[in-house]
N, C-alpha and C. Protein backbone atom coordinates (compact mmCIF):
# COMPACT_ATOMS: atom_id res chain seq x y z
N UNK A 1 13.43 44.15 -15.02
CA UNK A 1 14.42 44.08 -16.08
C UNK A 1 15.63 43.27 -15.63
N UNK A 2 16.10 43.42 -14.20
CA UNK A 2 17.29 42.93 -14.09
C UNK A 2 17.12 41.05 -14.02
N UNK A 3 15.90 41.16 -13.34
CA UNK A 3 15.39 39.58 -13.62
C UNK A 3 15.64 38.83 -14.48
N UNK A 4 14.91 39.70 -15.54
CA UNK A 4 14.74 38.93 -17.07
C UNK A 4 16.27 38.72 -17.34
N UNK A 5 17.51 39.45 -16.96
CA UNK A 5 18.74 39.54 -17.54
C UNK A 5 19.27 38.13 -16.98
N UNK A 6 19.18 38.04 -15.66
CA UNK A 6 19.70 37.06 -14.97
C UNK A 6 19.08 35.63 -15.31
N UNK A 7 17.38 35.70 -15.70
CA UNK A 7 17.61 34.06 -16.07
C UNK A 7 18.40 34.14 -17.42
N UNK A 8 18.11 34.88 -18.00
CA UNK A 8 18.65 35.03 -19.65
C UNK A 8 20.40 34.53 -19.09
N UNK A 9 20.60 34.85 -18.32
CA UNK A 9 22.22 34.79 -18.15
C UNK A 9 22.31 32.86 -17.73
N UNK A 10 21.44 32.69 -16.76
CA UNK A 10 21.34 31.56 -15.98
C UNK A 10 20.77 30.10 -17.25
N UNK A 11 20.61 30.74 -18.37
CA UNK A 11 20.02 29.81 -19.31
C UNK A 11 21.06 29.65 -20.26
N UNK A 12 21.91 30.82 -20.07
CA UNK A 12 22.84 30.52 -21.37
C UNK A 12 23.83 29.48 -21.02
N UNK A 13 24.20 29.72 -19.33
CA UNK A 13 25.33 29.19 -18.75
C UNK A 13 24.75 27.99 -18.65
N UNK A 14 23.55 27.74 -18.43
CA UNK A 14 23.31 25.81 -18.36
C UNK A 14 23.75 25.33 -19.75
N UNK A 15 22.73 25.96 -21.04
CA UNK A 15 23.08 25.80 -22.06
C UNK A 15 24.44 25.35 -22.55
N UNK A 16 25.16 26.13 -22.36
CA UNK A 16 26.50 25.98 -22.75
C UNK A 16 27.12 24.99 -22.08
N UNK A 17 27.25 24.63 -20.98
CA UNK A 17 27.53 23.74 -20.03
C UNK A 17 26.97 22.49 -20.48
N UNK A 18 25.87 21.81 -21.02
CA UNK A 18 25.31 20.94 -21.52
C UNK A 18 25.85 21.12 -23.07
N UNK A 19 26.11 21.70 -23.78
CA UNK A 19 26.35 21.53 -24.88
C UNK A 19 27.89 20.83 -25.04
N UNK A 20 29.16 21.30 -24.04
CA UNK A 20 30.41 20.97 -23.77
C UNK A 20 30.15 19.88 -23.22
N UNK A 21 29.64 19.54 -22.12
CA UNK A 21 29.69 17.80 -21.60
C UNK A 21 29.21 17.04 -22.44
N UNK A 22 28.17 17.54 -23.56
CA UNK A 22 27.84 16.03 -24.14
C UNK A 22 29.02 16.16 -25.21
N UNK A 23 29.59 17.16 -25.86
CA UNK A 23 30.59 17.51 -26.67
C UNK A 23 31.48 16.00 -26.12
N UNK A 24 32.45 16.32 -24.95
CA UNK A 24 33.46 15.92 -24.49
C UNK A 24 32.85 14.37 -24.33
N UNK A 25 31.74 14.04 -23.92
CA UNK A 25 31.50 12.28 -23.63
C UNK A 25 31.33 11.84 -24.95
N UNK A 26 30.47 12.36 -25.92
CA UNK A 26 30.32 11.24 -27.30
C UNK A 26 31.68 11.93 -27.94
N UNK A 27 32.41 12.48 -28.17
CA UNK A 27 33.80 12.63 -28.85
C UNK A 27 34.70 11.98 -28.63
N UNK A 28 34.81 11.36 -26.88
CA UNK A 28 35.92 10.44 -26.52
C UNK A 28 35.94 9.37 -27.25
N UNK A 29 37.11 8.94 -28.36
CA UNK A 29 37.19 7.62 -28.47
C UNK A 29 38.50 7.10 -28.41
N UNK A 30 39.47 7.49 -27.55
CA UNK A 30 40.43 7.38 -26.73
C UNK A 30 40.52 6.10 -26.39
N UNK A 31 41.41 5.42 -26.59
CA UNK A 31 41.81 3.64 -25.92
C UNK A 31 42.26 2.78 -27.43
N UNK A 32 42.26 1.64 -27.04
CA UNK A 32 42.30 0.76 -27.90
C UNK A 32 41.47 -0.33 -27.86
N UNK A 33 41.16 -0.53 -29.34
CA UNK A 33 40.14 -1.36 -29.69
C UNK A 33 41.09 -2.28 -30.42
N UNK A 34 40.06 -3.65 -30.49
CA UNK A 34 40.66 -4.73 -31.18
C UNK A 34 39.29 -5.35 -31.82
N UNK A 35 39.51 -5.96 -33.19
CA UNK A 35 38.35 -6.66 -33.45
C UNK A 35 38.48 -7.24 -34.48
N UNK A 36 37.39 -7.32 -35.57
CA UNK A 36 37.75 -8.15 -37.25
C UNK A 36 37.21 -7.05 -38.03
N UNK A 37 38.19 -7.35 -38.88
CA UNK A 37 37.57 -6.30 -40.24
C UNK A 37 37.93 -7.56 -41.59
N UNK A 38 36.39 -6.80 -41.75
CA UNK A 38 35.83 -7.90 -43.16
C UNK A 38 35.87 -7.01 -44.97
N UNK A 39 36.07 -7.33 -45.87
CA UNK A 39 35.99 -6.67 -47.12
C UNK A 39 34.99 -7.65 -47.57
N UNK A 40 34.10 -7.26 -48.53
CA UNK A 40 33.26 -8.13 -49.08
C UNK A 40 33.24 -7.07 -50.50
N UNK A 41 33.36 -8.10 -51.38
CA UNK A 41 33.80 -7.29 -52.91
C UNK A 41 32.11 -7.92 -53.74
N UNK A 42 32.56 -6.94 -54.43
CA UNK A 42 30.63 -7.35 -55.61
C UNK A 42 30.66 -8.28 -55.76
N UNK A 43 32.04 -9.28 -56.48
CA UNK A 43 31.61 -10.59 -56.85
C UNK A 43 31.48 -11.85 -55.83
N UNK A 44 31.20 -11.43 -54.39
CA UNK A 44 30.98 -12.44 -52.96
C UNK A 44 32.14 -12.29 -52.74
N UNK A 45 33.54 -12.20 -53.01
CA UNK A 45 34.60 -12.61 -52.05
C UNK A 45 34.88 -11.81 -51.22
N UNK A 46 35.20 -12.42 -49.96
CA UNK A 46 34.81 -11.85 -48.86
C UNK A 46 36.53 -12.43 -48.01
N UNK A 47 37.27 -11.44 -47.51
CA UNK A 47 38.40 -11.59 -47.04
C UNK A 47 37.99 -11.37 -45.38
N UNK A 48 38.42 -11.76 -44.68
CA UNK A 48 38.38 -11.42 -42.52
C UNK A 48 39.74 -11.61 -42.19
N UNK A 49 39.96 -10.58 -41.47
CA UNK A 49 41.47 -10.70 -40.44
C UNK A 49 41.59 -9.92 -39.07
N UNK A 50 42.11 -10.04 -38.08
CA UNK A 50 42.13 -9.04 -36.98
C UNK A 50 42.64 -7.94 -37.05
N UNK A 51 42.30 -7.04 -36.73
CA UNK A 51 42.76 -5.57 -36.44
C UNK A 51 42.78 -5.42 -34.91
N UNK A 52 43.21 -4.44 -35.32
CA UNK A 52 43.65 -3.28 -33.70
C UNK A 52 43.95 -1.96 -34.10
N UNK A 53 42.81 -0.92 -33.49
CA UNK A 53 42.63 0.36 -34.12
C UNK A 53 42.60 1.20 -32.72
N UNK A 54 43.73 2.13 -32.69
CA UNK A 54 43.95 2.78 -31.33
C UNK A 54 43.83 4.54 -31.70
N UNK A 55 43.15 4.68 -30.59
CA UNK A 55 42.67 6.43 -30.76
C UNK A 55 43.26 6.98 -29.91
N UNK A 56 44.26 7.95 -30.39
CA UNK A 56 44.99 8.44 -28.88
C UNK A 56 45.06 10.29 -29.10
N UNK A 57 45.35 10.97 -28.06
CA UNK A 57 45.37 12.23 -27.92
C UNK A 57 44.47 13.34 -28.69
N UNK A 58 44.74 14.38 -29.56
CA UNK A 58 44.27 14.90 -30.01
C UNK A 58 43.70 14.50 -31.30
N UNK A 59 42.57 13.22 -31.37
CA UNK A 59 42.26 13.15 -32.72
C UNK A 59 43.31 12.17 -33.85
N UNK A 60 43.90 11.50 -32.90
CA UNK A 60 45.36 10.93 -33.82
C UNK A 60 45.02 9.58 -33.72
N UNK A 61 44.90 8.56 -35.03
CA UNK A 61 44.76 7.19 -34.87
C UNK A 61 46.23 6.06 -35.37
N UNK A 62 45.51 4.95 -35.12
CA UNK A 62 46.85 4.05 -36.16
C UNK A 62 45.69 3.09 -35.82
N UNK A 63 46.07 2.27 -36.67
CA UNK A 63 45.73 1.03 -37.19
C UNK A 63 46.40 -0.05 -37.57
N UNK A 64 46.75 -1.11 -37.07
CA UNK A 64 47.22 -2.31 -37.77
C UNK A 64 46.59 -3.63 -37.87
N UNK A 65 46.84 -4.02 -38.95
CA UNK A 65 46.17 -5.43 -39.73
C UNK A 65 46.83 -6.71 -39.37
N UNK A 66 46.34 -7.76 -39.47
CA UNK A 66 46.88 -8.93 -39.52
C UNK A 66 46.85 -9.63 -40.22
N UNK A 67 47.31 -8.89 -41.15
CA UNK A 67 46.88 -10.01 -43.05
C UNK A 67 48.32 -10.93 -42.80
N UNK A 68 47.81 -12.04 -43.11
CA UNK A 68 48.73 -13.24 -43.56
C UNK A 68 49.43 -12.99 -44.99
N UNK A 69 50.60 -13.62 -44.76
CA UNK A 69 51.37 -13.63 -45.79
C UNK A 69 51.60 -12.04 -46.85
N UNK A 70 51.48 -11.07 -45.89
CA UNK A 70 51.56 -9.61 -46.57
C UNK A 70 50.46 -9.60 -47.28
N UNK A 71 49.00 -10.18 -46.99
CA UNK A 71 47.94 -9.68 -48.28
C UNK A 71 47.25 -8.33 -47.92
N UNK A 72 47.98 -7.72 -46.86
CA UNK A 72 47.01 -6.52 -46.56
C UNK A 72 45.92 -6.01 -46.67
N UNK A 73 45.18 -7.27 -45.53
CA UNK A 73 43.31 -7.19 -45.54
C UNK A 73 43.33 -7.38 -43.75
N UNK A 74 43.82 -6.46 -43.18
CA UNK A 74 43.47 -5.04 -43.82
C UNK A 74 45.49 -4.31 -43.87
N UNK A 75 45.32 -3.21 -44.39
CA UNK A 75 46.32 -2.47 -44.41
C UNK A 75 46.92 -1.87 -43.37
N UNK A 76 46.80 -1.59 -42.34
CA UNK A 76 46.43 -0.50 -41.22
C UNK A 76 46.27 0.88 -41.87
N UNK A 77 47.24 1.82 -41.18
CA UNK A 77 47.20 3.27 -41.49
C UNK A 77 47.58 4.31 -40.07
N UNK A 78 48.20 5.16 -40.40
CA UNK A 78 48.21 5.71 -38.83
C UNK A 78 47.44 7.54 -39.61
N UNK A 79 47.13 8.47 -38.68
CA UNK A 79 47.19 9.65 -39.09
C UNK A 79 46.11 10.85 -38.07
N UNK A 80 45.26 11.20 -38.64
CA UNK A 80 44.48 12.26 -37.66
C UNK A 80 43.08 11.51 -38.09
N UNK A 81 42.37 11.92 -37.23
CA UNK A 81 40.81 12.05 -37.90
C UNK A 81 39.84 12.59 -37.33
N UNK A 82 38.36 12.92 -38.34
CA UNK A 82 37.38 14.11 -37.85
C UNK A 82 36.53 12.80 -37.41
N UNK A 83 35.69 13.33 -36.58
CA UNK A 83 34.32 12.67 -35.96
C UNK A 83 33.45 13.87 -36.05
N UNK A 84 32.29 13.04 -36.70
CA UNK A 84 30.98 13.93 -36.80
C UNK A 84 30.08 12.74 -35.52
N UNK A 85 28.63 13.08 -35.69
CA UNK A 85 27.71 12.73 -35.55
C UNK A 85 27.33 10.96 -35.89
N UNK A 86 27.89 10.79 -37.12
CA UNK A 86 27.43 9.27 -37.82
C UNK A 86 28.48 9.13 -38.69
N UNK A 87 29.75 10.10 -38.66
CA UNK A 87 30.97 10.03 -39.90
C UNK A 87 31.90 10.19 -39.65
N UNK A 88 32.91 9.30 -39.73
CA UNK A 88 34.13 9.61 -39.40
C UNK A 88 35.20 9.88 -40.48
N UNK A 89 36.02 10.71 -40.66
CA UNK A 89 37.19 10.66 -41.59
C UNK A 89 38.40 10.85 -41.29
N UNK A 90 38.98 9.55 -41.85
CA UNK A 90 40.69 9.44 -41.49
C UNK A 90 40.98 10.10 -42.39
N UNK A 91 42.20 10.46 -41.79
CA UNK A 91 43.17 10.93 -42.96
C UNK A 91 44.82 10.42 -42.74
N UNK A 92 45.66 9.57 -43.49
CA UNK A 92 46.38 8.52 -43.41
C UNK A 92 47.25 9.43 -44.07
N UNK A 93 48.56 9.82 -43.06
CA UNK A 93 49.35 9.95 -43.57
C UNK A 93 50.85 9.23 -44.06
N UNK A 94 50.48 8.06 -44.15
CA UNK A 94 51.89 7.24 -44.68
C UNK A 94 52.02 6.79 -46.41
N UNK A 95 53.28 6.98 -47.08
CA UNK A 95 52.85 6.44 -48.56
C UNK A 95 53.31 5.11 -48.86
N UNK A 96 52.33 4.82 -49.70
CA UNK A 96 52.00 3.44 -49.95
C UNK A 96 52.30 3.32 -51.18
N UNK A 97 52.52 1.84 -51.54
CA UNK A 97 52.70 1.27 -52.97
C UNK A 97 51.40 1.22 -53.36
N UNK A 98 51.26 0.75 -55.01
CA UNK A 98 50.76 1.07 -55.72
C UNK A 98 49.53 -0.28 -56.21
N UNK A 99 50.40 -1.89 -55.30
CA UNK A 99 50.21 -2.94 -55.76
C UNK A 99 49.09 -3.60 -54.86
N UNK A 100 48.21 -2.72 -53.95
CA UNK A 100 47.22 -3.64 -53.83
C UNK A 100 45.71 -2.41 -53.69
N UNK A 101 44.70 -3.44 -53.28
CA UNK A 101 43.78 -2.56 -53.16
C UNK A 101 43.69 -1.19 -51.96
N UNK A 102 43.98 0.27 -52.10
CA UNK A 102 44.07 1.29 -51.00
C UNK A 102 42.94 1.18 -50.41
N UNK A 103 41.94 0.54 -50.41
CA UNK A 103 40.42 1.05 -49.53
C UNK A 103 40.90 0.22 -48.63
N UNK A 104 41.49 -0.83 -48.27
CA UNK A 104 42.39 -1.53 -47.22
C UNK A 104 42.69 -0.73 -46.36
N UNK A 105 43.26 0.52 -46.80
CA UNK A 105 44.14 0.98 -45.49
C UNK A 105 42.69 2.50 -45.03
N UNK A 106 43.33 2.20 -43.91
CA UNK A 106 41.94 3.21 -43.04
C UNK A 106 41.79 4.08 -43.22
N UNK A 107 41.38 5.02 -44.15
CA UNK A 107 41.66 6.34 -44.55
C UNK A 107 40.17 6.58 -45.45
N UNK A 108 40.17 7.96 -45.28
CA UNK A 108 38.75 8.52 -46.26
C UNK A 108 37.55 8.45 -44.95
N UNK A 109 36.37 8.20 -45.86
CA UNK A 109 35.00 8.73 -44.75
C UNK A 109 34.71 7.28 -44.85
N UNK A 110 33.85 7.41 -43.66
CA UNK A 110 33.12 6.11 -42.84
C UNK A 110 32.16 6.70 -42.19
N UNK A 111 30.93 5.45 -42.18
CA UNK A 111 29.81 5.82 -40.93
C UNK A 111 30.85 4.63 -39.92
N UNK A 112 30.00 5.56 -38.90
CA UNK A 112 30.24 4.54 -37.65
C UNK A 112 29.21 4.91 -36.82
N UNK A 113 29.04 3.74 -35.58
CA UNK A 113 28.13 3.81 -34.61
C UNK A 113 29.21 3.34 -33.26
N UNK A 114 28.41 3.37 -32.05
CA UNK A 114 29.22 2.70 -30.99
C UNK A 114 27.99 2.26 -30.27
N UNK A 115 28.52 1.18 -29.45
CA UNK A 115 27.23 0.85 -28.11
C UNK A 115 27.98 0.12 -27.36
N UNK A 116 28.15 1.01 -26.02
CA UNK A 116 29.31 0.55 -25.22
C UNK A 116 30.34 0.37 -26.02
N UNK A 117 31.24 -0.41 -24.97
CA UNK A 117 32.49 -0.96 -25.91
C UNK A 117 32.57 -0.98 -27.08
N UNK A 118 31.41 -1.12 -27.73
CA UNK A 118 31.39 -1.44 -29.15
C UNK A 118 32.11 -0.87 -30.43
N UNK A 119 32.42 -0.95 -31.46
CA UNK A 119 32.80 0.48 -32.45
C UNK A 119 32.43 -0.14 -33.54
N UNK A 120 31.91 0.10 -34.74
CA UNK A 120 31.70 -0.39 -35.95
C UNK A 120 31.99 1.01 -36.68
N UNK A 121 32.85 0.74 -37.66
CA UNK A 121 32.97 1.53 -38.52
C UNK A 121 32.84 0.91 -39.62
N UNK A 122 32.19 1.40 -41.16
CA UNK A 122 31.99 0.97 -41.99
C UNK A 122 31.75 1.84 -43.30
N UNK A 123 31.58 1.21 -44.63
CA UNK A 123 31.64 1.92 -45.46
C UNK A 123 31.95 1.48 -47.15
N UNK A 124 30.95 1.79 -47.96
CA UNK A 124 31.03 1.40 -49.68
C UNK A 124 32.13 2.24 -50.17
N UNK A 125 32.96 2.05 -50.16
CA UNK A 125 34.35 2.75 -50.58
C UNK A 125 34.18 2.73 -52.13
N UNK A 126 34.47 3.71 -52.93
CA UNK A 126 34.32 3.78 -53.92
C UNK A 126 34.59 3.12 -55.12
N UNK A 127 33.09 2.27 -54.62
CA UNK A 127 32.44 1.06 -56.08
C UNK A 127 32.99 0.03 -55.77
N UNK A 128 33.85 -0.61 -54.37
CA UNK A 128 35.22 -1.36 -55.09
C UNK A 128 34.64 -2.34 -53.89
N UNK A 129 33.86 -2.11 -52.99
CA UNK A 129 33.65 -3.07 -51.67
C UNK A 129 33.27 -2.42 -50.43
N UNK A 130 32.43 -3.06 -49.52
CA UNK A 130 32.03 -2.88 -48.70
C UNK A 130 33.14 -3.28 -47.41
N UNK A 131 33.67 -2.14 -46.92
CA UNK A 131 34.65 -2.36 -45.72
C UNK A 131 34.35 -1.88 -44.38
N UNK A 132 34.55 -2.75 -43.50
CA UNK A 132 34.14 -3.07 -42.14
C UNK A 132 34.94 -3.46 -41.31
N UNK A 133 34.99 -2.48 -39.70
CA UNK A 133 35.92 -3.02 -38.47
C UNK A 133 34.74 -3.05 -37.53
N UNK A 134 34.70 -4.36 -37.00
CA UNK A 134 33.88 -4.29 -35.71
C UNK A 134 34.69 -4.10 -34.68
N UNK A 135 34.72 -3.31 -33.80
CA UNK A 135 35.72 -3.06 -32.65
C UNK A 135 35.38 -3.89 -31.38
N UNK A 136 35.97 -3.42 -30.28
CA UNK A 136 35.98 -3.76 -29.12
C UNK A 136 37.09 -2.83 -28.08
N UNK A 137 36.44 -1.84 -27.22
CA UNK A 137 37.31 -1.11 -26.38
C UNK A 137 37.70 -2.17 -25.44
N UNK A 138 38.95 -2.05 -25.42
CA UNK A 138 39.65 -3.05 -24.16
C UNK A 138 39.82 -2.64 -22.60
């Protein structure tokens, strides 16, 4: 009996231990990235500009754009956000005017992937365009 207790004990503690390290390695996305983010709208037009999207401390991002001439493509955004598995969601807390397109600024759900350095986040924002940051951890 006391056997059976001890692997039972010795299985939970690996268990758990493997469940927290992979927790803590695919959750890190800590640093700063730099890259292009593209909008591509139904009717082909298709806007590109540089970004720089930085993940710092507990879950807290910002974002800034390099739209020319104030066209805000992209918007940035600063605020918190969740990471799942294949989904990420910002949540942007700064307020904004009224006068351009909001799927610009980084906020709401996204898939994303990573490979290495890599970061792609992406996403059909509602009906209005397909929006995209390819990253790069620096």
């Amino acid at each position: 009996m006391k056997l059976k207790i001890l692997i039972l004990i010795g299985f939970l503690i690996t268990t758990l231990a493997c469940i927290s390290n992979d927790d803590e390695t695919s959750q890190n996305l800590n640093g700063n990235y730099t890259g292009i983010f593209t909008v591509e709208y139904p009717d082909g037009t298709t806007f590109t500009n540089a970004v720089t999207v930085t993940f710092s401390g507990k879950n807290i991002y910002k974002s800034t754009g390099n739209g020319n001439n104030n066209d805000f493509y992209p918007s940035g955004g600063n605020g918190t956000y969740e990471k799942g598995t294949s989904k990420i969601v910002f949540n942007d807390i700064n307020i904004w005017l009224a006068h351009f397109d909001w799927n610009l600024i980084l906020s709401g759900e996204y898939d994303y992937s990573t490979n290495g350095n890599e970061l792609i986040i992406s996403g059909n924002k509602n009906n209005v365009g397909f929006y995209k940051y390819k990253l790069t951890k620096e």
